[in-house]
PDB file of N, CA and C in Angstrom:
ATOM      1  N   UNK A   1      66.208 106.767 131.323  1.00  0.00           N
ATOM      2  CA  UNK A   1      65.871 107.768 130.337  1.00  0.00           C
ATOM      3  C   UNK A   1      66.668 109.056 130.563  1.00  0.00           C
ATOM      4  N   UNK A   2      67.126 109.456 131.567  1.00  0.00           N
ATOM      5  CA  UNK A   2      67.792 110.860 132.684  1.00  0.00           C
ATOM      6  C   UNK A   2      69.017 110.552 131.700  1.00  0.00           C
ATOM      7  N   UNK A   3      69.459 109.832 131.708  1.00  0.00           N
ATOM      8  CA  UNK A   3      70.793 109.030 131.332  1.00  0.00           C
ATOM      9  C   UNK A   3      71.258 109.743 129.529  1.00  0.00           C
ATOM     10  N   UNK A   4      70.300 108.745 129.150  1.00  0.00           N
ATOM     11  CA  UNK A   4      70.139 109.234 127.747  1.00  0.00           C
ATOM     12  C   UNK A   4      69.908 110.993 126.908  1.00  0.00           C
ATOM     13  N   UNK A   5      68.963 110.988 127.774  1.00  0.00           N
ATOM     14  CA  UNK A   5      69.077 112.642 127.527  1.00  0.00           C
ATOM     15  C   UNK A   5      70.153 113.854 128.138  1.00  0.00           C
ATOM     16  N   UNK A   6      70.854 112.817 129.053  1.00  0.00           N
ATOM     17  CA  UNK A   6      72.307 113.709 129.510  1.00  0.00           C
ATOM     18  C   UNK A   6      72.937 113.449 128.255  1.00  0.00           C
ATOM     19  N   UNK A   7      73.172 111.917 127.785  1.00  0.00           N
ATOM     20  CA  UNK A   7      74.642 111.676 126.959  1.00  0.00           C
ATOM     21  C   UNK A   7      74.197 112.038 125.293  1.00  0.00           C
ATOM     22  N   UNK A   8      72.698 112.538 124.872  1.00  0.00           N
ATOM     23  CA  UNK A   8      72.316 113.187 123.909  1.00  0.00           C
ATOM     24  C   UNK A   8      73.096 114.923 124.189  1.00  0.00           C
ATOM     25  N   UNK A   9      72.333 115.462 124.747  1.00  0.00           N
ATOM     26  CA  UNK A   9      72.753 116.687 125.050  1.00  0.00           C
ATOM     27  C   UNK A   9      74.607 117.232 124.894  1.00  0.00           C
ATOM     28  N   UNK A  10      75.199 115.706 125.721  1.00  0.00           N
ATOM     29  CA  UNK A  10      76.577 115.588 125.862  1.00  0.00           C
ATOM     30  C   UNK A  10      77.146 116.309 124.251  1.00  0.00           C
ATOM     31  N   UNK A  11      76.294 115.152 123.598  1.00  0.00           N
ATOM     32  CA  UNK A  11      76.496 115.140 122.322  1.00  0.00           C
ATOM     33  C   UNK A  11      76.523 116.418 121.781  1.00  0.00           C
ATOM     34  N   UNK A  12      75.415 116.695 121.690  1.00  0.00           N
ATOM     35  CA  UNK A  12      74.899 118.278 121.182  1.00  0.00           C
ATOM     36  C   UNK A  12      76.075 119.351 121.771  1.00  0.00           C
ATOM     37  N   UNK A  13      76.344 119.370 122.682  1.00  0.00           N
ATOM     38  CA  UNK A  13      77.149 120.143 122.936  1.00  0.00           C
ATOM     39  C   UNK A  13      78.597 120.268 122.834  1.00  0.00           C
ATOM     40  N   UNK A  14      79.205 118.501 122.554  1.00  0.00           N
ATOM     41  CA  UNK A  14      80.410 118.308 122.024  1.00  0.00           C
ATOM     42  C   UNK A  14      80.542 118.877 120.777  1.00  0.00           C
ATOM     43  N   UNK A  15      79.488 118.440 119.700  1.00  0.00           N
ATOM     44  CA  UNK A  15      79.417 118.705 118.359  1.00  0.00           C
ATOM     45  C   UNK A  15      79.544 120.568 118.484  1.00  0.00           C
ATOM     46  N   UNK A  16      78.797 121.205 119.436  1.00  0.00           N
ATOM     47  CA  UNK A  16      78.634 122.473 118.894  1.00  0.00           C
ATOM     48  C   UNK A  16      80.424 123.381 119.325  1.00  0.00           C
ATOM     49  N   UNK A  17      80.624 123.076 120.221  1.00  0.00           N
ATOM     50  CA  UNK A  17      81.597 123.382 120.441  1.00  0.00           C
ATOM     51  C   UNK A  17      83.064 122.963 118.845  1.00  0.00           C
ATOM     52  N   UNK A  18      82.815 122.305 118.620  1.00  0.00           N
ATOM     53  CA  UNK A  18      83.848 122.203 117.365  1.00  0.00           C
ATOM     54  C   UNK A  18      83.260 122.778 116.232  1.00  0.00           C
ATOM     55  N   UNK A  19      81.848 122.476 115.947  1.00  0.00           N
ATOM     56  CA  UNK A  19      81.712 122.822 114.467  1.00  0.00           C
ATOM     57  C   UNK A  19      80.819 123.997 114.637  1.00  0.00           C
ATOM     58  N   UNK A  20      80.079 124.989 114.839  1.00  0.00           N
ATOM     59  CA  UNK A  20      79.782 125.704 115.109  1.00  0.00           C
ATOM     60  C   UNK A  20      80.399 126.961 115.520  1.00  0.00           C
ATOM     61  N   UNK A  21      80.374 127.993 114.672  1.00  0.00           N
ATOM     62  CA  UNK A  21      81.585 129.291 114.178  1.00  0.00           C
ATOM     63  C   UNK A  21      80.924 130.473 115.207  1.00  0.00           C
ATOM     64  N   UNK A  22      79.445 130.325 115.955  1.00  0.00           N
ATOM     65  CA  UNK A  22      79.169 130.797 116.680  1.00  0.00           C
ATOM     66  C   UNK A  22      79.610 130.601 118.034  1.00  0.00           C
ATOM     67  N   UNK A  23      80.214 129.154 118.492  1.00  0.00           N
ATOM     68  CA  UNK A  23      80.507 128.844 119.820  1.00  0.00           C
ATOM     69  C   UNK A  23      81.738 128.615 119.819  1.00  0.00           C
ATOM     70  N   UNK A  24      81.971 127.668 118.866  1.00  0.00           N
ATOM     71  CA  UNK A  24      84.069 127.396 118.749  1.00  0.00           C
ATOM     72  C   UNK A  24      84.495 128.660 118.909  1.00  0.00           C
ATOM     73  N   UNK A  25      86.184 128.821 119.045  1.00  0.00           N
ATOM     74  CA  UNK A  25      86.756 130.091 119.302  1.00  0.00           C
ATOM     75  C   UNK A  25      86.954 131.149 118.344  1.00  0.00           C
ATOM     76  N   UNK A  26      86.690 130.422 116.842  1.00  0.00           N
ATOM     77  CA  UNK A  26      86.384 130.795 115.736  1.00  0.00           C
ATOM     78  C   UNK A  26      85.220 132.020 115.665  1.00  0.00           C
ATOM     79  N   UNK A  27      85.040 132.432 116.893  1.00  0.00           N
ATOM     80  CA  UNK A  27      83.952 133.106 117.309  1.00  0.00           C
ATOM     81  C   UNK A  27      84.268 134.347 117.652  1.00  0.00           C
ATOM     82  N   UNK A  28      85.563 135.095 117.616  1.00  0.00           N
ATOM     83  CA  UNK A  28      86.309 135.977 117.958  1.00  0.00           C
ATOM     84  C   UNK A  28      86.458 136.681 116.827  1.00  0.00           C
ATOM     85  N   UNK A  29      86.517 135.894 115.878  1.00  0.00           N
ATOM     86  CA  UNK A  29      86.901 136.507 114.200  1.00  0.00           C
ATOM     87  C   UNK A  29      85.449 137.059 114.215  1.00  0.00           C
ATOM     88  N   UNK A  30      85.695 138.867 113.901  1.00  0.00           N
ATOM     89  CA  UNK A  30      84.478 139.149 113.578  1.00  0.00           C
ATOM     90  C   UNK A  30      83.956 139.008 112.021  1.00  0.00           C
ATOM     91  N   UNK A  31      84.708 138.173 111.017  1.00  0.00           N
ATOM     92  CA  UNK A  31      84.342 138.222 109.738  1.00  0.00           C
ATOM     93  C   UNK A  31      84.155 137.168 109.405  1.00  0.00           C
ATOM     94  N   UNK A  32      82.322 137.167 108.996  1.00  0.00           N
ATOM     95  CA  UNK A  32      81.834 135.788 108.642  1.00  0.00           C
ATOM     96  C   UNK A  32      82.553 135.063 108.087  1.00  0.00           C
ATOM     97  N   UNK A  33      83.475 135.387 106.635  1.00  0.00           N
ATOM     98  CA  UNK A  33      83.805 134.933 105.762  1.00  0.00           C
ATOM     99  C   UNK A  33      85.104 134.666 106.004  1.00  0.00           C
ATOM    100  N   UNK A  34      85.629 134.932 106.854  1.00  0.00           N
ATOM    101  CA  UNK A  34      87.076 134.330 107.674  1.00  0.00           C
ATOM    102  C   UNK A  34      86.665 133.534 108.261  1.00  0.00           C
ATOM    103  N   UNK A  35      85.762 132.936 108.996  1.00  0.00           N
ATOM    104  CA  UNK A  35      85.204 132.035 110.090  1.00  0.00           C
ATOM    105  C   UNK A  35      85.376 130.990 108.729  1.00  0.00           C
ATOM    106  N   UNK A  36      83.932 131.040 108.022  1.00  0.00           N
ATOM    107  CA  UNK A  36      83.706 130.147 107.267  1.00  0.00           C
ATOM    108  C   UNK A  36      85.061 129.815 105.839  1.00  0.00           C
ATOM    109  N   UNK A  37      86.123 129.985 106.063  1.00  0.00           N
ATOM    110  CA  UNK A  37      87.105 130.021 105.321  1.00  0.00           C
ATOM    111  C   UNK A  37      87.886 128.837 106.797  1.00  0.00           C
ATOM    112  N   UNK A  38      88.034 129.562 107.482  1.00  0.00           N
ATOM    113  CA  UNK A  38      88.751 128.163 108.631  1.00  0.00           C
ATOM    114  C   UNK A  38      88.079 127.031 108.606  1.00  0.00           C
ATOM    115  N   UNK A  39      86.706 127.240 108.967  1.00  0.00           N
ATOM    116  CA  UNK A  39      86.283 125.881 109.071  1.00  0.00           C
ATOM    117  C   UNK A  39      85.973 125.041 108.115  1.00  0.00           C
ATOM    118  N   UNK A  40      85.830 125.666 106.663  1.00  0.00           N
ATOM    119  CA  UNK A  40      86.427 124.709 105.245  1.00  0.00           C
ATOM    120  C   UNK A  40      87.471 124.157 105.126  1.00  0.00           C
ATOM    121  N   UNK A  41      88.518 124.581 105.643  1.00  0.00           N
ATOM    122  CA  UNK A  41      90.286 124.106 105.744  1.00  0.00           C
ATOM    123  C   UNK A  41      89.934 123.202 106.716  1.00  0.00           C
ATOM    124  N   UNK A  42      90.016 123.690 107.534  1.00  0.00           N
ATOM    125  CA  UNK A  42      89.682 122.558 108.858  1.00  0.00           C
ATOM    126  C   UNK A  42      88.934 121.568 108.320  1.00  0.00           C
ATOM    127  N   UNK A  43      88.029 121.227 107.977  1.00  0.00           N
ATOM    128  CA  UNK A  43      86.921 120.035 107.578  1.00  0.00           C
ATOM    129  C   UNK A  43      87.370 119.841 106.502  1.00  0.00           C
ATOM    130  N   UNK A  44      88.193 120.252 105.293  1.00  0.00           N
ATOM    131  CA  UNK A  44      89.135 119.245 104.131  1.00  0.00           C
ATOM    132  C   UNK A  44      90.366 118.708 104.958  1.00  0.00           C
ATOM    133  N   UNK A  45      90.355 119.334 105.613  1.00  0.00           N
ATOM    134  CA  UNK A  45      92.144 118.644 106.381  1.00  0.00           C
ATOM    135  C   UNK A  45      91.554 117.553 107.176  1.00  0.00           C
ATOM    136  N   UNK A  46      90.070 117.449 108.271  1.00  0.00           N
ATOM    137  CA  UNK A  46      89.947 116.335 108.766  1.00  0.00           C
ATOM    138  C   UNK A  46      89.501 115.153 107.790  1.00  0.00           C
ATOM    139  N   UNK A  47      88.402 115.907 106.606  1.00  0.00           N
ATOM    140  CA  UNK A  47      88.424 114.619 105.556  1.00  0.00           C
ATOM    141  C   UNK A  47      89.201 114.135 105.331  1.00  0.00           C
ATOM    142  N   UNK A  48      90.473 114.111 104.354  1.00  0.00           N
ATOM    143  CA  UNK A  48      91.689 113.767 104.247  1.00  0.00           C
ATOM    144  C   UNK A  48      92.066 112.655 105.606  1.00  0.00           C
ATOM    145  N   UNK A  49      92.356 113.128 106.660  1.00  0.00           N
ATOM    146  CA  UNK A  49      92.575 112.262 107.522  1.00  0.00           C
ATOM    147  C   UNK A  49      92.028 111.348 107.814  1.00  0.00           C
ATOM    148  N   UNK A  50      90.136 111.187 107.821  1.00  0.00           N
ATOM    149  CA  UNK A  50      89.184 110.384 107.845  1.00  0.00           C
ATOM    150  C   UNK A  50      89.505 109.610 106.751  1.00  0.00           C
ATOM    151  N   UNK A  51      89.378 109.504 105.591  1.00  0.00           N
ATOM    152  CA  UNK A  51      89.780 109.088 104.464  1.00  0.00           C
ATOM    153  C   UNK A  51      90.752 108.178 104.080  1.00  0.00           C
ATOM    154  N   UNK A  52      92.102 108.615 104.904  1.00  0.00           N
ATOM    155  CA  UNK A  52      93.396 107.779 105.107  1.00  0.00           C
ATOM    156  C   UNK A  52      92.743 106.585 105.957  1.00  0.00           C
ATOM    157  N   UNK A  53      92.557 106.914 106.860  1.00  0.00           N
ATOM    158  CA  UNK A  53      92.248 105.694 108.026  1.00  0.00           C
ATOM    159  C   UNK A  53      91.369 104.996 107.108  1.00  0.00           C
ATOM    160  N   UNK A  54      89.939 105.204 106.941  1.00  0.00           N
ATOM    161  CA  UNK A  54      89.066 104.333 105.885  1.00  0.00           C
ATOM    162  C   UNK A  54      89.850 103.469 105.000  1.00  0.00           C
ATOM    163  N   UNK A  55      90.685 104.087 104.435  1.00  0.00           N
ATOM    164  CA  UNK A  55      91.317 103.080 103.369  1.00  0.00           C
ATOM    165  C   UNK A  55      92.149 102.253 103.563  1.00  0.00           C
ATOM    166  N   UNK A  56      92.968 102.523 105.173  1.00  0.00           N
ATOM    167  CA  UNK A  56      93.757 101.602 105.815  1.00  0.00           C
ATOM    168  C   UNK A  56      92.624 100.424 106.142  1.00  0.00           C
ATOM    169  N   UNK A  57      92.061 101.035 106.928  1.00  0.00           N
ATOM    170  CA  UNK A  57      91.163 100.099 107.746  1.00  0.00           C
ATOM    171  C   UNK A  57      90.424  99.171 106.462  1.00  0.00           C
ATOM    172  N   UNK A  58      90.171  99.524 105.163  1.00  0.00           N
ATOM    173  CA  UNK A  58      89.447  99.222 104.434  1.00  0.00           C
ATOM    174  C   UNK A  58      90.416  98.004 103.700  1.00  0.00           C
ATOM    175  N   UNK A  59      91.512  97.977 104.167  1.00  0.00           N
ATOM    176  CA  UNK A  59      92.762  97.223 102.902  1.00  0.00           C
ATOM    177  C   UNK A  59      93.229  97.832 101.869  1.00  0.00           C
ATOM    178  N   UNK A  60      92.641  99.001 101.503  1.00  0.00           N
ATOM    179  CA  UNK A  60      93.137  99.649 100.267  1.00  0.00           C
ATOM    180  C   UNK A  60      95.089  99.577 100.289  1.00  0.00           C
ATOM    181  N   UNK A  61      95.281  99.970 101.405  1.00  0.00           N
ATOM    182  CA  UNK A  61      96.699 100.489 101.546  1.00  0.00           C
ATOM    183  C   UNK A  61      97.322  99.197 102.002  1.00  0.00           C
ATOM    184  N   UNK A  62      97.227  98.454 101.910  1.00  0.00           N
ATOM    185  CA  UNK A  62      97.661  96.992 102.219  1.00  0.00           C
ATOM    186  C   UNK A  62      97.749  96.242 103.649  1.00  0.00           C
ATOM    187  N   UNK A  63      98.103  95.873 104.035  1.00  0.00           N
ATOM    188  CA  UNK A  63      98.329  95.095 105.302  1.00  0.00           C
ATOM    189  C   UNK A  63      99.331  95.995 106.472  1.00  0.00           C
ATOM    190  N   UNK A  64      99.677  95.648 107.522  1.00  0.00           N
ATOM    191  CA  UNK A  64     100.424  96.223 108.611  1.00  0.00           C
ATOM    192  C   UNK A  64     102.228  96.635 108.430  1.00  0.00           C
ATOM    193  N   UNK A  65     101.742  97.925 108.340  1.00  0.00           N
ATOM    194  CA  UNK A  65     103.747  97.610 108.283  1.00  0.00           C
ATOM    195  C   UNK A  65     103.882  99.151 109.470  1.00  0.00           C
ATOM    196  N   UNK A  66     105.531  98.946 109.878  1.00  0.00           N
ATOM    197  CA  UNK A  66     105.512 100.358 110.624  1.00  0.00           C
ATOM    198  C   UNK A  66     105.624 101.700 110.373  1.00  0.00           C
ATOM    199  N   UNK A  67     105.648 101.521 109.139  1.00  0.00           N
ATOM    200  CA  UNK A  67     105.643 102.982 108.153  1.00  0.00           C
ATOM    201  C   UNK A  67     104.570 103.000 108.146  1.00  0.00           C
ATOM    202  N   UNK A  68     103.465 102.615 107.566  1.00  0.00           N
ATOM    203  CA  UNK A  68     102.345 103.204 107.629  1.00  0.00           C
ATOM    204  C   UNK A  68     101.458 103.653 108.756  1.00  0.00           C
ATOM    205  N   UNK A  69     102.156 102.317 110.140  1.00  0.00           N
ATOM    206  CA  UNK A  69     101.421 103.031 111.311  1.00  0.00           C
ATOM    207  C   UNK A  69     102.277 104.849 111.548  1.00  0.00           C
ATOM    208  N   UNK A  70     103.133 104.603 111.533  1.00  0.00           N
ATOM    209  CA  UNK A  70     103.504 105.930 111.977  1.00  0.00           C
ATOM    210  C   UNK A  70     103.280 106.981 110.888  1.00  0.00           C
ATOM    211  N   UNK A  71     102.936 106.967 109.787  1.00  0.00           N
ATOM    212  CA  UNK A  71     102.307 107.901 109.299  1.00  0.00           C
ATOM    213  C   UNK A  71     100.595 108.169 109.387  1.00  0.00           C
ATOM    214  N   UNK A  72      99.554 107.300 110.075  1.00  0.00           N
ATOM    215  CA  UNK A  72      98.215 107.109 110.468  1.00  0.00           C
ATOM    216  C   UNK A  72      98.715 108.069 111.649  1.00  0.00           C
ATOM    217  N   UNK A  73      99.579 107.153 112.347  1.00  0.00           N
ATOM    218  CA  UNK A  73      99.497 108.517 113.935  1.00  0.00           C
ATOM    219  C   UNK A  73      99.990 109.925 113.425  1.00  0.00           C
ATOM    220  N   UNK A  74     100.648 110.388 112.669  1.00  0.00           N
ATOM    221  CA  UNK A  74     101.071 111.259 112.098  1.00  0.00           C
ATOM    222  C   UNK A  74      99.924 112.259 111.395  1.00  0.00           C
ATOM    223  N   UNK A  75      99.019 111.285 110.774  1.00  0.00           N
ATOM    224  CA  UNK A  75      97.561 111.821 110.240  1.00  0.00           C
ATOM    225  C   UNK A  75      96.758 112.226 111.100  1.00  0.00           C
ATOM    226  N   UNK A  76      96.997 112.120 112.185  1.00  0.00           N
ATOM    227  CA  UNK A  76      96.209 112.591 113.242  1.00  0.00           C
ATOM    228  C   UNK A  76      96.602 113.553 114.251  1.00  0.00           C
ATOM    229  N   UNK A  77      98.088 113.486 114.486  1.00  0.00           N
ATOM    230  CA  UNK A  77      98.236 114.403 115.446  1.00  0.00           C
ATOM    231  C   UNK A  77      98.836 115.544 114.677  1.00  0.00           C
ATOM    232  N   UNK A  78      99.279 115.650 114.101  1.00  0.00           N
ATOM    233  CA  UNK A  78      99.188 116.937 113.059  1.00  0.00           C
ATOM    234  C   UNK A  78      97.877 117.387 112.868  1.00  0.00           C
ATOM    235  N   UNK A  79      96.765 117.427 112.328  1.00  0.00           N
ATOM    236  CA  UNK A  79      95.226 117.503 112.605  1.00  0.00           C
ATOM    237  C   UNK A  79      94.961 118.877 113.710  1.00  0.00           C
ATOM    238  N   UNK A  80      95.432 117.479 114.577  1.00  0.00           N
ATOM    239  CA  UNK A  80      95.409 117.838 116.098  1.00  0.00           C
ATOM    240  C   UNK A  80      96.029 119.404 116.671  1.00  0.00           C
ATOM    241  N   UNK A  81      96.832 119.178 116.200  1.00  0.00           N
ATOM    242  CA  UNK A  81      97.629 120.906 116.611  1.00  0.00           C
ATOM    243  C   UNK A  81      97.521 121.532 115.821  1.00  0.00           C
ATOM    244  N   UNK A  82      97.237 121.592 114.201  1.00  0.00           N
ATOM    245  CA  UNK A  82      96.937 122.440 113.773  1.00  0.00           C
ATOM    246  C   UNK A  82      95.527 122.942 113.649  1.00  0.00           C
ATOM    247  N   UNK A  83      94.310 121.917 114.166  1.00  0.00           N
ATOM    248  CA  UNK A  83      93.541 122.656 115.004  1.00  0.00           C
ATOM    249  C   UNK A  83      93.571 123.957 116.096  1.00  0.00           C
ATOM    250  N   UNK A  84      94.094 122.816 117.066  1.00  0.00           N
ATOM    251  CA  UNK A  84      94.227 124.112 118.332  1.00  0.00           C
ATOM    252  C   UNK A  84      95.078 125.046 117.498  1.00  0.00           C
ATOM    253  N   UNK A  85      95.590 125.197 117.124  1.00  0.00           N
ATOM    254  CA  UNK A  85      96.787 126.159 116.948  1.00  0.00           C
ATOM    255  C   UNK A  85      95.363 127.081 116.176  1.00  0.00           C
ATOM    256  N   UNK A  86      94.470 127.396 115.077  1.00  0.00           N
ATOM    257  CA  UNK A  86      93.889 127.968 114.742  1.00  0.00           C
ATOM    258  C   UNK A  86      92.710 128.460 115.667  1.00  0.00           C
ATOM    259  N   UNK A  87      92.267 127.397 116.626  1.00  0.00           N
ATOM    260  CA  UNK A  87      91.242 127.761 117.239  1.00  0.00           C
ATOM    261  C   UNK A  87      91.983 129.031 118.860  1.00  0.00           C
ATOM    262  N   UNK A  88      93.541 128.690 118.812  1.00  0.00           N
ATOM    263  CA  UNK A  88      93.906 129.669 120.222  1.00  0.00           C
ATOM    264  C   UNK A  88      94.247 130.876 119.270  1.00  0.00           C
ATOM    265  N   UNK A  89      95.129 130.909 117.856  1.00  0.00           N
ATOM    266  CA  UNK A  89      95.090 131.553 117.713  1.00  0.00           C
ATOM    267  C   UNK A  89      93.636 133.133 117.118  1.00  0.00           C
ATOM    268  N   UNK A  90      93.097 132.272 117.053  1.00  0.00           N
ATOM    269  CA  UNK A  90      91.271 132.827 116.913  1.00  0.00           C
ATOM    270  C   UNK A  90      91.027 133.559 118.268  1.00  0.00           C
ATOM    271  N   UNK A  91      91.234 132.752 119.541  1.00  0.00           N
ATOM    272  CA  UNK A  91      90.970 132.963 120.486  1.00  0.00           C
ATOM    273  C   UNK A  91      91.972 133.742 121.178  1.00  0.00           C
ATOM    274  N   UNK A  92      93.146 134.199 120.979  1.00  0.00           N
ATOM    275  CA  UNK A  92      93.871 135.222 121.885  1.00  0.00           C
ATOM    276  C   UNK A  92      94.315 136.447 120.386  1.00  0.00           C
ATOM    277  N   UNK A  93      94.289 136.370 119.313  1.00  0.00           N
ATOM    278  CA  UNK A  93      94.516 137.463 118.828  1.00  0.00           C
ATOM    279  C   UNK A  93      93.172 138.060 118.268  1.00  0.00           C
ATOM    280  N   UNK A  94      91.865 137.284 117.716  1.00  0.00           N
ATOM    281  CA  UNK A  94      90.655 137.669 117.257  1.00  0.00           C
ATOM    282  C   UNK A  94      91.127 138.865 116.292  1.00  0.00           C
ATOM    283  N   UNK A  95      90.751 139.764 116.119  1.00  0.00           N
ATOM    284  CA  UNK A  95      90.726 140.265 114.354  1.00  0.00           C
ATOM    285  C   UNK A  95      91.937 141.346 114.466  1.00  0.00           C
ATOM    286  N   UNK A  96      92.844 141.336 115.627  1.00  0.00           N
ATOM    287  CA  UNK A  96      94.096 141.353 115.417  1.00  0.00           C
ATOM    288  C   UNK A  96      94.950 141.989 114.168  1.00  0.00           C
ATOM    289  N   UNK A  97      95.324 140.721 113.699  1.00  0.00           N
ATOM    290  CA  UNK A  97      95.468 140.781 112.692  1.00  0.00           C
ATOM    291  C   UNK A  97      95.409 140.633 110.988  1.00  0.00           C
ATOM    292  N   UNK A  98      93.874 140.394 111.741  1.00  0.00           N
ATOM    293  CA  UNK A  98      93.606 141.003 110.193  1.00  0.00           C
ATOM    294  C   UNK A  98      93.573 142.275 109.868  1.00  0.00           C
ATOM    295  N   UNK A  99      93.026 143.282 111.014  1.00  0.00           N
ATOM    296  CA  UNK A  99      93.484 144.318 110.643  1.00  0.00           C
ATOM    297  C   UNK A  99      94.423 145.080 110.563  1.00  0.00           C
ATOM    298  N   UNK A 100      95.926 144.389 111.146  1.00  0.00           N
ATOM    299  CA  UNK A 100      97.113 144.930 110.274  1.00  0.00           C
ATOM    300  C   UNK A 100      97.408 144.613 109.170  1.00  0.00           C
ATOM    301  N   UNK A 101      96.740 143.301 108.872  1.00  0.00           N
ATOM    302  CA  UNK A 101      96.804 142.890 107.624  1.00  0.00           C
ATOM    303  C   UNK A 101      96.428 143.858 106.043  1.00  0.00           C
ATOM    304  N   UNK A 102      95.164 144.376 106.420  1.00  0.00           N
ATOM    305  CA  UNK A 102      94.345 145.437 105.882  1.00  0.00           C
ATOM    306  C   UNK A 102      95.232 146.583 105.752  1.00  0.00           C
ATOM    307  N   UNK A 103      96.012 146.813 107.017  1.00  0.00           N
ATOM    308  CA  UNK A 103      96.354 148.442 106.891  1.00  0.00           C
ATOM    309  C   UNK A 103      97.489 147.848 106.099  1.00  0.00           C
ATOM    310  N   UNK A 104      98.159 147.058 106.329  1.00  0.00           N
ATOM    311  CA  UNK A 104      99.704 146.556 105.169  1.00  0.00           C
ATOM    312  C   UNK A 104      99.118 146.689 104.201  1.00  0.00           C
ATOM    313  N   UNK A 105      97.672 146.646 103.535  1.00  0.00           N
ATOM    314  CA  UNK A 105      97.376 146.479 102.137  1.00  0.00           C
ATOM    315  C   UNK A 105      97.113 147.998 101.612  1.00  0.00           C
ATOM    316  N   UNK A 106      97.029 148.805 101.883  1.00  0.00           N
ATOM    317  CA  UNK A 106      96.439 150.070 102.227  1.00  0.00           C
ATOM    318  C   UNK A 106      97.696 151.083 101.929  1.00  0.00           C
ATOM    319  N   UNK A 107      99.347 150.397 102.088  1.00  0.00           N
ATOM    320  CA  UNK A 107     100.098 151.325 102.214  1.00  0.00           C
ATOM    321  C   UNK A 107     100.768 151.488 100.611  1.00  0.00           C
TER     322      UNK A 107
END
């Protein structure tokens, strides 16, 4: 039972760490509505990717060829860095620049 309620928790805490704008690094941006603007992009860009695979996996897209594998791995590791790439940049510049952004608008 010890077991289970570790690899629940595991859970809980994997999940919060990605989707959750309070704990992800997305957490630096002090503007709600910038947070919740990333993590809409982010979650249409992983649909999309979820989506591709489904329809591979599903037959939609036909049978095995090496073009399509290398565009599946392609669907994913792109994903992949342009994640991190939003979540470090969240995490080492935080509202940065948005507020030069602001003052550029201002002039």
């Amino acid at each position: 039972m010890m077991f289970l309620k570790k690899f629940l928790l595991w859970v809980h805490d994997s999940w919060s760490v990605v989707m959750d704008a309070k704990i992800n690094p997305l957490k630096y941006l002090p503007d709600r509505s910038l947070q919740a603007y990333f993590m809409i992009v982010l979650f249409v860009m992983w649909s999309a990717f979820f989506a591709l695979i489904a329809a591979y996996w599903g037959g939609i897209l036909g049978g095995y060829s090496i073009w399509k594998s290398i565009v599946l791995h392609l669907s994913l590791i792109i994903p992949v860095i342009i994640t991190n790439a939003v979540f470090r940049g969240a995490e080492e510049y935080g509202h940065d620049w948005l507020v030069k952004w602001r003052a550029d608008l201002k002039k």
